[in-house]
N, C-alpha and C. Protein backbone atom coordinates (compact mmCIF):
# COMPACT_ATOMS: atom_id res chain seq x y z
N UNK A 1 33.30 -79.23 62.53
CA UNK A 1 32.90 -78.63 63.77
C UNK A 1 32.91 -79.65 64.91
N UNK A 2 33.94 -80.05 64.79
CA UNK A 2 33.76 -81.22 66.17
C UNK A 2 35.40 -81.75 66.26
N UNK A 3 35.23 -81.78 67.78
CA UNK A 3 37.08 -81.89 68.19
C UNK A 3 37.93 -82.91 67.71
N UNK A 4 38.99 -83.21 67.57
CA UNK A 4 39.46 -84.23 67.59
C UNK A 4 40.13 -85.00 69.05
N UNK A 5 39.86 -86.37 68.72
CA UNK A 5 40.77 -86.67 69.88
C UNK A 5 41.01 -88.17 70.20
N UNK A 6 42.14 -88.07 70.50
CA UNK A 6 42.60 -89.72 70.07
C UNK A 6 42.92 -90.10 68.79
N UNK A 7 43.15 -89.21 68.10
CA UNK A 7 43.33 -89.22 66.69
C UNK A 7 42.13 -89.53 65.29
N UNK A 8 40.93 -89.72 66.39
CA UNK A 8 39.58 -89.55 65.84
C UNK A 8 39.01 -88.25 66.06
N UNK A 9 37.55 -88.36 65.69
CA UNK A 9 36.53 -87.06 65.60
C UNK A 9 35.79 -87.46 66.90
N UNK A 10 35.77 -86.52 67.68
CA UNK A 10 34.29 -86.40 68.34
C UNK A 10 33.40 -85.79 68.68
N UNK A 11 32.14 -85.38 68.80
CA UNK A 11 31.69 -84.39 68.93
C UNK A 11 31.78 -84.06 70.43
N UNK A 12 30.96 -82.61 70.72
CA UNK A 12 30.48 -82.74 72.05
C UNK A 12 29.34 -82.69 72.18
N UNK A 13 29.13 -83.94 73.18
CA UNK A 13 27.54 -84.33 73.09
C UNK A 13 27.41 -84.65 75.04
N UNK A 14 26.29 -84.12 75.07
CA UNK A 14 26.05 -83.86 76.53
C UNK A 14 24.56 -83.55 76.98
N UNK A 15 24.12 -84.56 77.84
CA UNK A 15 22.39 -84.06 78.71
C UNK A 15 22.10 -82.96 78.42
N UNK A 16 20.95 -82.83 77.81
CA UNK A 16 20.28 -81.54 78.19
C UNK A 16 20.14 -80.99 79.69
N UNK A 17 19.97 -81.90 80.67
CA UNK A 17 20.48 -81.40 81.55
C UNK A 17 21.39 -80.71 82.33
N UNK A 18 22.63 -80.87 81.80
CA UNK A 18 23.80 -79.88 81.88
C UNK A 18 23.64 -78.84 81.43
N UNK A 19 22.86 -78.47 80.71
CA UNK A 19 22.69 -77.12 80.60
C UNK A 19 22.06 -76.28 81.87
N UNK A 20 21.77 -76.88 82.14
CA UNK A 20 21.02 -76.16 83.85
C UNK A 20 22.68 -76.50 85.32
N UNK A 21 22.98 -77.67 85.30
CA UNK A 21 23.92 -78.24 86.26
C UNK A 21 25.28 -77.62 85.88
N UNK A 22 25.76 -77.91 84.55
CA UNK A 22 27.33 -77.25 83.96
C UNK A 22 26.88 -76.26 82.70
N UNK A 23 26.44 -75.08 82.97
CA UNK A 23 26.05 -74.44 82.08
C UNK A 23 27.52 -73.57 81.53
N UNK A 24 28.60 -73.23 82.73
CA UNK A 24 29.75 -72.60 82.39
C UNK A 24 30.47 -73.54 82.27
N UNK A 25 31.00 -74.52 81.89
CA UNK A 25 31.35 -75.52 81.38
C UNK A 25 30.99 -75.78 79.65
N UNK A 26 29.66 -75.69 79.77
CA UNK A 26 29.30 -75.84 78.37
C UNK A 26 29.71 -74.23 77.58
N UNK A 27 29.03 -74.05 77.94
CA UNK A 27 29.76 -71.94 77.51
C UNK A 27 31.27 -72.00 77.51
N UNK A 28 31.99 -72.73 78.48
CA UNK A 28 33.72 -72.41 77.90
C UNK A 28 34.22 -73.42 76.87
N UNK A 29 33.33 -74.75 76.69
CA UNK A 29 33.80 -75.41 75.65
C UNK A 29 33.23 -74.55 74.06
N UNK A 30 32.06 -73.98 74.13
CA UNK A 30 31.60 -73.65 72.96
C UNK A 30 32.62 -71.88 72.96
N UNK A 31 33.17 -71.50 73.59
CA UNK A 31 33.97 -70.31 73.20
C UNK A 31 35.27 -70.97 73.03
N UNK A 32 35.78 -71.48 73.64
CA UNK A 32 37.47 -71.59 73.51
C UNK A 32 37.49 -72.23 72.40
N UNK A 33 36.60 -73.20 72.08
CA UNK A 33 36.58 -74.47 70.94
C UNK A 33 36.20 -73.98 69.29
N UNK A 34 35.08 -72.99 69.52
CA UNK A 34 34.56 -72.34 68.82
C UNK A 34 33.60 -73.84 67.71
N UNK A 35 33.38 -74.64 68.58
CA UNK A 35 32.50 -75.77 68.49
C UNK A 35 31.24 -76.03 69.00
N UNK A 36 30.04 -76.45 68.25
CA UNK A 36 29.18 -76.84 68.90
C UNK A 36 28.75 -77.93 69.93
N UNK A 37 28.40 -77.95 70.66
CA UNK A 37 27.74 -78.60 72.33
C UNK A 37 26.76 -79.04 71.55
N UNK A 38 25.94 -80.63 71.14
CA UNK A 38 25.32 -81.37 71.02
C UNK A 38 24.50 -81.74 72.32
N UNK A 39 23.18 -81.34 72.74
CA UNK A 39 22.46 -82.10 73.97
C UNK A 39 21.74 -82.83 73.28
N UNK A 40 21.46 -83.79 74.19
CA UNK A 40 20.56 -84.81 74.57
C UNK A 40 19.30 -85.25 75.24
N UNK A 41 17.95 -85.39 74.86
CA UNK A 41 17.31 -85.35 76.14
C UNK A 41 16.28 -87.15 75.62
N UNK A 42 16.77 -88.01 76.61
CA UNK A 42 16.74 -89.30 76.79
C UNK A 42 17.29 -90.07 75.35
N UNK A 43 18.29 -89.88 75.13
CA UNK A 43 19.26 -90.34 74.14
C UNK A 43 19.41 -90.20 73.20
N UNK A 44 18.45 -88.89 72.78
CA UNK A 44 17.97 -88.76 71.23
C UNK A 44 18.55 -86.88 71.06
N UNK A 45 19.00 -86.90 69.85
CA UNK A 45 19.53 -84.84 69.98
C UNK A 45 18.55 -84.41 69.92
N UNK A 46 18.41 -83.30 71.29
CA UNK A 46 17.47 -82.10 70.56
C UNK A 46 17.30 -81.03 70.45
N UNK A 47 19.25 -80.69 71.18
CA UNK A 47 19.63 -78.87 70.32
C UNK A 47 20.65 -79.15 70.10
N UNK A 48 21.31 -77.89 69.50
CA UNK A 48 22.78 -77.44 69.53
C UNK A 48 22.93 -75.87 70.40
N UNK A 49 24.05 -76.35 70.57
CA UNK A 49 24.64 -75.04 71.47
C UNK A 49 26.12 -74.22 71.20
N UNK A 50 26.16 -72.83 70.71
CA UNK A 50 27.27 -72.23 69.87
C UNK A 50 26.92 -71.11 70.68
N UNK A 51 28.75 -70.84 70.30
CA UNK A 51 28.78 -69.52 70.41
C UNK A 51 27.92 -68.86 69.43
N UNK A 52 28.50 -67.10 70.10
CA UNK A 52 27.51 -65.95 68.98
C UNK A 52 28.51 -65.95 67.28
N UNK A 53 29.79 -66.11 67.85
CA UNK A 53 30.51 -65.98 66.57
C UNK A 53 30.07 -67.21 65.74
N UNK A 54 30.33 -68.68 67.01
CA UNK A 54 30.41 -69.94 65.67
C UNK A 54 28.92 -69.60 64.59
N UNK A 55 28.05 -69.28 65.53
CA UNK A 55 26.31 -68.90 64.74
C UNK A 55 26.61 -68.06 63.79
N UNK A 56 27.41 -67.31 63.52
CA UNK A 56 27.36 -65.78 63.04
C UNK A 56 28.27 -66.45 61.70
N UNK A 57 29.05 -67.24 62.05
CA UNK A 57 30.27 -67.62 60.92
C UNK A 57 29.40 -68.65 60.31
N UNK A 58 28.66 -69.55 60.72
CA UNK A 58 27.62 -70.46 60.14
C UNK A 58 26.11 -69.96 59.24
N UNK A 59 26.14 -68.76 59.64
CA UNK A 59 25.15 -68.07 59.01
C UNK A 59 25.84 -67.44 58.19
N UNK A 60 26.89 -66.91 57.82
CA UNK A 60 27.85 -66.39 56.73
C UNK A 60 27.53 -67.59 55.68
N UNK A 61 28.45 -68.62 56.05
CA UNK A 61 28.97 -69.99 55.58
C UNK A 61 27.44 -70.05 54.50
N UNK A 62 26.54 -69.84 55.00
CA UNK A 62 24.94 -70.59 54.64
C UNK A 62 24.83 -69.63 53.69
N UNK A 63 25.09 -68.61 53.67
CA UNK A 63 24.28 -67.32 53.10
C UNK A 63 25.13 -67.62 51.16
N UNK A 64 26.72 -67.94 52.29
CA UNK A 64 27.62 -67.74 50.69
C UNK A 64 27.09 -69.00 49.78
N UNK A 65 26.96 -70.16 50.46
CA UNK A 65 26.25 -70.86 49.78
C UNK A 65 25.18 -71.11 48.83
N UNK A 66 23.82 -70.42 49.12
CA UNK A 66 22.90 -70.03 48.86
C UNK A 66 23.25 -69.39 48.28
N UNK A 67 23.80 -68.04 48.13
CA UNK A 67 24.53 -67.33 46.63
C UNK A 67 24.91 -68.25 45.71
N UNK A 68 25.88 -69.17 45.79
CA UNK A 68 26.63 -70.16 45.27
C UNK A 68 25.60 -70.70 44.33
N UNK A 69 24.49 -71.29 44.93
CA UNK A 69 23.75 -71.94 44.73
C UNK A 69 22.91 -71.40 43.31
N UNK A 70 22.29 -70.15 43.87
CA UNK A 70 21.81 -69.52 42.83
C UNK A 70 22.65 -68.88 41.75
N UNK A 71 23.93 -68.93 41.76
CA UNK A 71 24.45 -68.46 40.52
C UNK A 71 24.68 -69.84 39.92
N UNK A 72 24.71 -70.97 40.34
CA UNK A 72 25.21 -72.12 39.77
C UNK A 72 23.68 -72.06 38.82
N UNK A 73 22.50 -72.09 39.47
CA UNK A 73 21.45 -72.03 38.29
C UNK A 73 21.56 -71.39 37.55
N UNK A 74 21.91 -69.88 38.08
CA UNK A 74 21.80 -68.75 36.91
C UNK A 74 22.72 -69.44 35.43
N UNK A 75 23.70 -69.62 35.95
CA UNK A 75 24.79 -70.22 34.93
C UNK A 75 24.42 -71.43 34.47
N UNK A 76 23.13 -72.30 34.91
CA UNK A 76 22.69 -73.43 33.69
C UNK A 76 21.72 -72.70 33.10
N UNK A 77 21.06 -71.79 33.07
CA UNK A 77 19.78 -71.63 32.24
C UNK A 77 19.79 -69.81 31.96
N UNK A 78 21.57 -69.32 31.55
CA UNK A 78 21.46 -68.07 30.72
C UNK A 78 22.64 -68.26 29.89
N UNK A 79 22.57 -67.87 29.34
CA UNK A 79 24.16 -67.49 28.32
C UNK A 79 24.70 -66.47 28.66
N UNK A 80 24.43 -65.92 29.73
CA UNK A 80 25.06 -64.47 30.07
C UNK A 80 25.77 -64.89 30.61
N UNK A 81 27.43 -64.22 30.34
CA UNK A 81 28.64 -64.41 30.85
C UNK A 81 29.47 -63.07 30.98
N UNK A 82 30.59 -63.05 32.01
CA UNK A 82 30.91 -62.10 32.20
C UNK A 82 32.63 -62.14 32.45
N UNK A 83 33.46 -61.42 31.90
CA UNK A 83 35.05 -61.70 31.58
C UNK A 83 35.65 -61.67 33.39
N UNK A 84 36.63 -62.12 33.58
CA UNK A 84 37.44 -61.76 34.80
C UNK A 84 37.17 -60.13 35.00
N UNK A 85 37.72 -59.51 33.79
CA UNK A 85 37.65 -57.68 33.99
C UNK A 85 36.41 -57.35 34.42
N UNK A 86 35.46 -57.60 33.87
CA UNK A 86 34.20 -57.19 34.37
C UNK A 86 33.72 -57.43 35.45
N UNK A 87 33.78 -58.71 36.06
CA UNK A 87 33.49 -59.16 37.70
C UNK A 87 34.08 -58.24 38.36
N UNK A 88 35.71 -58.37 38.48
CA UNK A 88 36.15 -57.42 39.67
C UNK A 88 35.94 -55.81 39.22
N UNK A 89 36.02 -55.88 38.37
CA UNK A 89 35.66 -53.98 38.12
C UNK A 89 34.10 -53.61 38.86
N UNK A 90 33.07 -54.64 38.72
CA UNK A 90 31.90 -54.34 39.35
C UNK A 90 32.09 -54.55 40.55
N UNK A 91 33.15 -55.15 41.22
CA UNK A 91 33.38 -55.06 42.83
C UNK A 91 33.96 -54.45 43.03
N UNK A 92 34.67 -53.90 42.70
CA UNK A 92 35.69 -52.63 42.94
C UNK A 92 34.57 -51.58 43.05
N UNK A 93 33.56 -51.14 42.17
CA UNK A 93 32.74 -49.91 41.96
C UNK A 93 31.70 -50.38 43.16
N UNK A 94 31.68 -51.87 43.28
CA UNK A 94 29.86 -52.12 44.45
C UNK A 94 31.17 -51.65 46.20
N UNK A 95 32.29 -51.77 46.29
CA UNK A 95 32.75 -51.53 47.21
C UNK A 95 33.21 -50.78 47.46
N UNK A 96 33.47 -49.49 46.60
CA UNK A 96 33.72 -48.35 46.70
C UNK A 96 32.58 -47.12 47.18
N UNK A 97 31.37 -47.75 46.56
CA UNK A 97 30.41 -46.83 47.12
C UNK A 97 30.05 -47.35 48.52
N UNK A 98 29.95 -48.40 48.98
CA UNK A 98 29.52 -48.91 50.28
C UNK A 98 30.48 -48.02 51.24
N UNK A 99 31.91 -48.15 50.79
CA UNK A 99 32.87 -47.22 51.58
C UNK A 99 32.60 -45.78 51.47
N UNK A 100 31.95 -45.17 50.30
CA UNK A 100 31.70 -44.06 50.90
C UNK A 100 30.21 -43.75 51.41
N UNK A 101 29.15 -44.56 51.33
CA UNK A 101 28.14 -44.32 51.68
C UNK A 101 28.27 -44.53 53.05
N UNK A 102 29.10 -45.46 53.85
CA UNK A 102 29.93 -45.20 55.26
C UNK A 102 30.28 -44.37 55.65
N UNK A 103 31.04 -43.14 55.06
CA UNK A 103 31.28 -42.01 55.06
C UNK A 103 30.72 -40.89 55.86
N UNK A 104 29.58 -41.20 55.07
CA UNK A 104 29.07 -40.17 54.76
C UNK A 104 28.08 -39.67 55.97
């Protein structure tokens, strides 16, 4: 989540004050970039600033994780296992009803 340039990484990092002085400035780097705006207030970070999507795709990102996470336990401390056929057949049936409970 942070630009490149010069053939390095950098973030964008900027006064908390600009948020009041270049506020559309900061808003067109965090949409076009789809990167977070790092402020500053006396040299130290103390927000971030995103779009609604980058938030929305970062809260995805977190969520799948946290799934991740908990099946990685589930899978040290059960013996319950489940074939390729069986996984997608239960997604096929958990996404078929969601589509029709949409429906409906």
């Amino acid at each position: 989540m942070i630009n490149q340039e010069r053939g390095g990484y950098m973030p964008h990092i900027r006064p908390v004050s600009d948020l009041r002085n270049n506020f559309a400035e900061i808003s067109r780097i965090v949409h076009e970039t789809g990167e977070p705006v790092f402020l500053t207030k006396n040299g130290y970070g103390d927000m971030v600033v995103m779009s609604m999507e980058a938030y929305e795709r970062k809260l995805f990102e977190s969520e799948i994780y946290f799934k991740l996470k908990e099946a990685e336990l589930e899978a040290k401390t059960t013996n319950k296992r489940f074939s390729h056929d069986e996984v997608f057949s239960d997604l096929r049936s958990r996404l078929a009803d969601k589509v029709d409970a949409n429906n409906v």
